[in-house]
Protein backbone atom coordinates (compact mmCIF):
# COMPACT_ATOMS: atom_id res chain seq x y z
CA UNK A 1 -72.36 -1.10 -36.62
CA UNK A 2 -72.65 -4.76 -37.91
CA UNK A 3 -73.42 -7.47 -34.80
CA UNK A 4 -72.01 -10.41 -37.87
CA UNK A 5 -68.86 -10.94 -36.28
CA UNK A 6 -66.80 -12.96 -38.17
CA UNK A 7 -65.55 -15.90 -36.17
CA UNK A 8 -61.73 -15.96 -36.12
CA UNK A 9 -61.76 -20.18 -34.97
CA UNK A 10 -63.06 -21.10 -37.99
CA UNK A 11 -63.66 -24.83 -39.14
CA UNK A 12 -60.19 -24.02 -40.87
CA UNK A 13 -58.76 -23.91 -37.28
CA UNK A 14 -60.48 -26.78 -36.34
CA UNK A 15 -59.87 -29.12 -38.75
CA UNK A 16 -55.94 -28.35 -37.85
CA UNK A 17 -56.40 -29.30 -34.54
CA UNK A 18 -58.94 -32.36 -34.84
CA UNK A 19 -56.16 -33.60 -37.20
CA UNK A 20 -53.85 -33.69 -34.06
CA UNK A 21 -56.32 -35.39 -32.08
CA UNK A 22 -57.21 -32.28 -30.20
CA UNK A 23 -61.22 -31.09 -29.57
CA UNK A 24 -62.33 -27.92 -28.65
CA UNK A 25 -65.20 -26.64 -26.55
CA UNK A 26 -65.64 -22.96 -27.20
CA UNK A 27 -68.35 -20.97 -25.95
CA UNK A 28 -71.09 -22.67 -24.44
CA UNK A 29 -72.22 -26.39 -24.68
CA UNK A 30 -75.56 -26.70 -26.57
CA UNK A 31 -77.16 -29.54 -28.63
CA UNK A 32 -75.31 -28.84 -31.92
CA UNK A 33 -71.49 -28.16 -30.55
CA UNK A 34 -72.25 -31.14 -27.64
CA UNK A 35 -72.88 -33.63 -30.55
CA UNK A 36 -69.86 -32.31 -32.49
CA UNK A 37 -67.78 -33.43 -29.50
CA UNK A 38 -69.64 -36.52 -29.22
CA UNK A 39 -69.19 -37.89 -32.79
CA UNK A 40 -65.44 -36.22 -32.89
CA UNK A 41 -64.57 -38.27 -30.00
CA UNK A 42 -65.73 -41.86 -31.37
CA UNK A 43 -64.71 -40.67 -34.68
CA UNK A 44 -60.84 -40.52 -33.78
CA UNK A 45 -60.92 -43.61 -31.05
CA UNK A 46 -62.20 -45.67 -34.17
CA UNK A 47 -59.39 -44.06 -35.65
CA UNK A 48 -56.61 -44.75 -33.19
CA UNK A 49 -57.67 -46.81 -30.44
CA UNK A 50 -54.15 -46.53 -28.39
CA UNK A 51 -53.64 -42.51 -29.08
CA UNK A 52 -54.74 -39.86 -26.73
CA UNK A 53 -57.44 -37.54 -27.44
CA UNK A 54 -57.16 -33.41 -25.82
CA UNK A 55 -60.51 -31.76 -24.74
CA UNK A 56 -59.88 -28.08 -24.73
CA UNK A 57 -62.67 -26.39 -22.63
CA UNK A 58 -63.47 -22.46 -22.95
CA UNK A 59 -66.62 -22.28 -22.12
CA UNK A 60 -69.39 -20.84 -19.63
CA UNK A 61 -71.61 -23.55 -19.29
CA UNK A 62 -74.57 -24.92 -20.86
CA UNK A 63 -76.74 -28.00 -21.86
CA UNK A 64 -76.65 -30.71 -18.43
CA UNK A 65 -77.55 -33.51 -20.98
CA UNK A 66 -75.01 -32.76 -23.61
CA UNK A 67 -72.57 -32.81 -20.26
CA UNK A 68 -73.62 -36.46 -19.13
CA UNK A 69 -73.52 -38.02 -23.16
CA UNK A 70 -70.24 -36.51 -23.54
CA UNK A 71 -68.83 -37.70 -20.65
CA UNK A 72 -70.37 -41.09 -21.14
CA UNK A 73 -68.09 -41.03 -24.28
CA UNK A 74 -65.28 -40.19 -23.09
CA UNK A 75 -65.47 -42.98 -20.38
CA UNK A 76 -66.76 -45.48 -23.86
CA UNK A 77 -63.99 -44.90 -25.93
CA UNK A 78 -60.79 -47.19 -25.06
CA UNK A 79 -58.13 -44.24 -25.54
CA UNK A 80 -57.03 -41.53 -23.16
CA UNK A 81 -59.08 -38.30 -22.68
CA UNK A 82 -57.29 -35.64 -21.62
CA UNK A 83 -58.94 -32.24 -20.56
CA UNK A 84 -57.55 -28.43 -20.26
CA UNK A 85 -58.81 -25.64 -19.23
CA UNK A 86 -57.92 -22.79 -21.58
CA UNK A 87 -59.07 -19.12 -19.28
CA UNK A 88 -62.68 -20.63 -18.51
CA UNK A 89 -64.70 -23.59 -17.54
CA UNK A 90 -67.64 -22.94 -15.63
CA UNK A 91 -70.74 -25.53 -14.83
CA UNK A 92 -70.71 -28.07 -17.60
CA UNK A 93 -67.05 -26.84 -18.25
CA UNK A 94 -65.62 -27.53 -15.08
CA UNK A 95 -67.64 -31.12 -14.77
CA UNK A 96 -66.17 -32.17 -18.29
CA UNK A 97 -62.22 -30.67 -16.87
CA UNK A 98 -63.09 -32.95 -14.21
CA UNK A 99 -64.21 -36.14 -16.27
CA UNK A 100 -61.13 -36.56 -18.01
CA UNK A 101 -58.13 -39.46 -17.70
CA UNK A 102 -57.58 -39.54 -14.38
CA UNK A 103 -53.76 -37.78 -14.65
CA UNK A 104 -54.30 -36.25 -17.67
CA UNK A 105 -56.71 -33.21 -16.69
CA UNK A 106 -54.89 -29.97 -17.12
CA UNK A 107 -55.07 -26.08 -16.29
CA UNK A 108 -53.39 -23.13 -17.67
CA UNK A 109 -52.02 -21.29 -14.85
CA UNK A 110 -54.37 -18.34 -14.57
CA UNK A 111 -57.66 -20.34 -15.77
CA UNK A 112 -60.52 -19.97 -13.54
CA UNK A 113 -62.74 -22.90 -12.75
CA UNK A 114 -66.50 -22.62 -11.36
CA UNK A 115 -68.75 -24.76 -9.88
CA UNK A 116 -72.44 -24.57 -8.88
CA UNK A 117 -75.81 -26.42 -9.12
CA UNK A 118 -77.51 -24.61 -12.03
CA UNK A 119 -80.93 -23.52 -12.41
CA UNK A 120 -84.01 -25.27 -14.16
CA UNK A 121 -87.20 -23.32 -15.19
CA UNK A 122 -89.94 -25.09 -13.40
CA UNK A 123 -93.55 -24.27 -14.22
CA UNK A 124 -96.69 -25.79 -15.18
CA UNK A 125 -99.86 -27.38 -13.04
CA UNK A 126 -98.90 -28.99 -9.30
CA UNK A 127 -98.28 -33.00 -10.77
CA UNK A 128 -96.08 -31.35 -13.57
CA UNK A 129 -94.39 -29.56 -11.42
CA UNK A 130 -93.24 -32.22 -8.70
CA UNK A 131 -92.67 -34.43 -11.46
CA UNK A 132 -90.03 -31.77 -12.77
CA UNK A 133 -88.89 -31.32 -9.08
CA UNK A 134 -88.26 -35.05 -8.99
CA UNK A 135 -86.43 -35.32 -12.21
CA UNK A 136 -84.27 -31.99 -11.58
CA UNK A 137 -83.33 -33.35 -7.98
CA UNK A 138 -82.58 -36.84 -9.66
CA UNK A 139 -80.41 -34.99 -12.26
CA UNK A 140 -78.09 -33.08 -9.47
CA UNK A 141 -77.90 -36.12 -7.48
CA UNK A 142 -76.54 -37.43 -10.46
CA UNK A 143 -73.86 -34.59 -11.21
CA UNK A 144 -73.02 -34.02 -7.66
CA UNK A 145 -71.83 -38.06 -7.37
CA UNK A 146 -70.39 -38.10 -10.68
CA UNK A 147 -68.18 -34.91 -9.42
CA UNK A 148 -67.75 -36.49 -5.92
CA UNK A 149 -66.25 -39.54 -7.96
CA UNK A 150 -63.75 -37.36 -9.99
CA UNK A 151 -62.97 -35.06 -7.93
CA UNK A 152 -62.62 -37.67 -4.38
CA UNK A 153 -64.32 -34.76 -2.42
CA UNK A 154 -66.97 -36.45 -0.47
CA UNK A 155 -70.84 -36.08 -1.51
CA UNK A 156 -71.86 -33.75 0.98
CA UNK A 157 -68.97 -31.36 0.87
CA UNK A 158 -69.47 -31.09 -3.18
CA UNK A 159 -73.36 -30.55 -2.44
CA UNK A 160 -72.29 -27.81 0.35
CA UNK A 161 -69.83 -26.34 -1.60
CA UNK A 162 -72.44 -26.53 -5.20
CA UNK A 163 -74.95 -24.15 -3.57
CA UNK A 164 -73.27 -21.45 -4.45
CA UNK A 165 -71.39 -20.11 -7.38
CA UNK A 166 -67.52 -20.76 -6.32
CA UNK A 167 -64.88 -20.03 -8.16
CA UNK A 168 -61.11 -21.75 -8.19
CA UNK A 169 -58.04 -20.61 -9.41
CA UNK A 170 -56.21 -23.35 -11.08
CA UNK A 171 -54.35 -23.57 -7.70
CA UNK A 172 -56.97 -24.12 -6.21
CA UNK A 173 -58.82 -26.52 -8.72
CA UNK A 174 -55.77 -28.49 -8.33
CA UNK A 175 -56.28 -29.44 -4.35
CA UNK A 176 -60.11 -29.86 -4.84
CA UNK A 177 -59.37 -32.25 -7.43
CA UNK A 178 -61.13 -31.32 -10.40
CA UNK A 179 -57.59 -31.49 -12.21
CA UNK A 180 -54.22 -33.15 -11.74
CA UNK A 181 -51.68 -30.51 -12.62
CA UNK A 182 -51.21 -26.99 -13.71
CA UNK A 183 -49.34 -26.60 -17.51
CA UNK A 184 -45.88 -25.81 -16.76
CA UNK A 185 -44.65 -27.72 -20.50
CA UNK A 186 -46.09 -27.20 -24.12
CA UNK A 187 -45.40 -30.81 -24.29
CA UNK A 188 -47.93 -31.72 -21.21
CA UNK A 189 -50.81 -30.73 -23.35
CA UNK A 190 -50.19 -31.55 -27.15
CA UNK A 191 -50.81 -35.07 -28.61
CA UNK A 192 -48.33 -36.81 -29.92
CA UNK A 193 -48.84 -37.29 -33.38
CA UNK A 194 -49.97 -40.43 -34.45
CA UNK A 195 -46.91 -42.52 -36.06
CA UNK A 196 -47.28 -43.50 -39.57
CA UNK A 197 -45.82 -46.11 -41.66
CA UNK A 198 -44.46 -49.69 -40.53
CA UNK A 199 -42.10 -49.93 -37.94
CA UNK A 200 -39.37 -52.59 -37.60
């Protein structure tokens, strides 16, 4: 029994939906795919300045740095970012459902959000590691405002509530503020095409 699964969203896929404006984040967020959605991002406000941009998110979690540069291009580029959560968005997921357009961050009704702190691998000789213990607590100060500031939950209570793994319906995900509305339309979530030609 082969382990080569053949992946069934192909760049074929893709290249459909990028062409509507529309960037997807399946799986989890690494170097390679967090660049992808970097570049794709400045690539199509250069584009279109005025049109939206969609974030899909399906995704487990990943790289924290990948997180922070893509959300510091979303808030660089002059268009609307719009975010949905497709079934998943966990860690890095749920803080990039949270950093979109304020208004324009989305769930599908029976998506499940989840938040926590992480983990970081810290090893080495006693100055390494309280310089890593420095830098890690620097990092989820860092992610713990930034979600404070999306979500308006108050520092402490995202801090309290980050120790843990805790999980949110889209309900709930809704009234802590890491989105604005649950998908009731097809129309809520799709771009509008960009209009071609001269108008009058």
């Amino acid at each position: 029994m082969s382990d080569n699964k053949i992946p069934m969203f192909n760049w074929r896929t893709r290249e459909q939906l990028y062409a509507r404006r529309v960037v997807v984040l399946d799986g989890a967020l690494d170097d390679d795919n967090g660049t992808l959605l970097m570049t794709q991002l400045m690539a199509l406000a250069a584009e279109d300045a005025e049109a939206g941009i969609s974030l899909w998110i399906h995704s487990p979690g990943g790289s924290v740095p990948a997180m922070l540069a893509i959300r510091d291009v979303m808030r660089l580029v002059p268009c609307e970012v719009s975010t949905l959560a497709l079934g998943l968005a966990c860690s890095a997921g749920q803080f990039l459902l949270s950093s979109g357009t304020p208004g324009r961050r989305f769930a599908l009704p029976h998506a499940r959000i989840l938040m926590h702190q992480g983990s970081a691998g810290i090893g080495g000789s006693a100055v390494e590691v309280e310089v890593q213990a420095d830098d890690l607590r620097y990092t989820v100060q860092t992610v713990l405002g930034l979600i404070a500031a999306d979500t308006g939950q108050p520092y402490d209570q995202v801090f309290e509530d980050s120790l843990h793994d805790r999980w949110f319906t889209a309900t709930q995900a809704r009234e802590y503020g890491f989105i604005d509305h649950i998908v009731e339309s097809f129309h809520q979530v799709i771009p509008e095409r960009p209009r071609l030609g001269i108008s009058a």
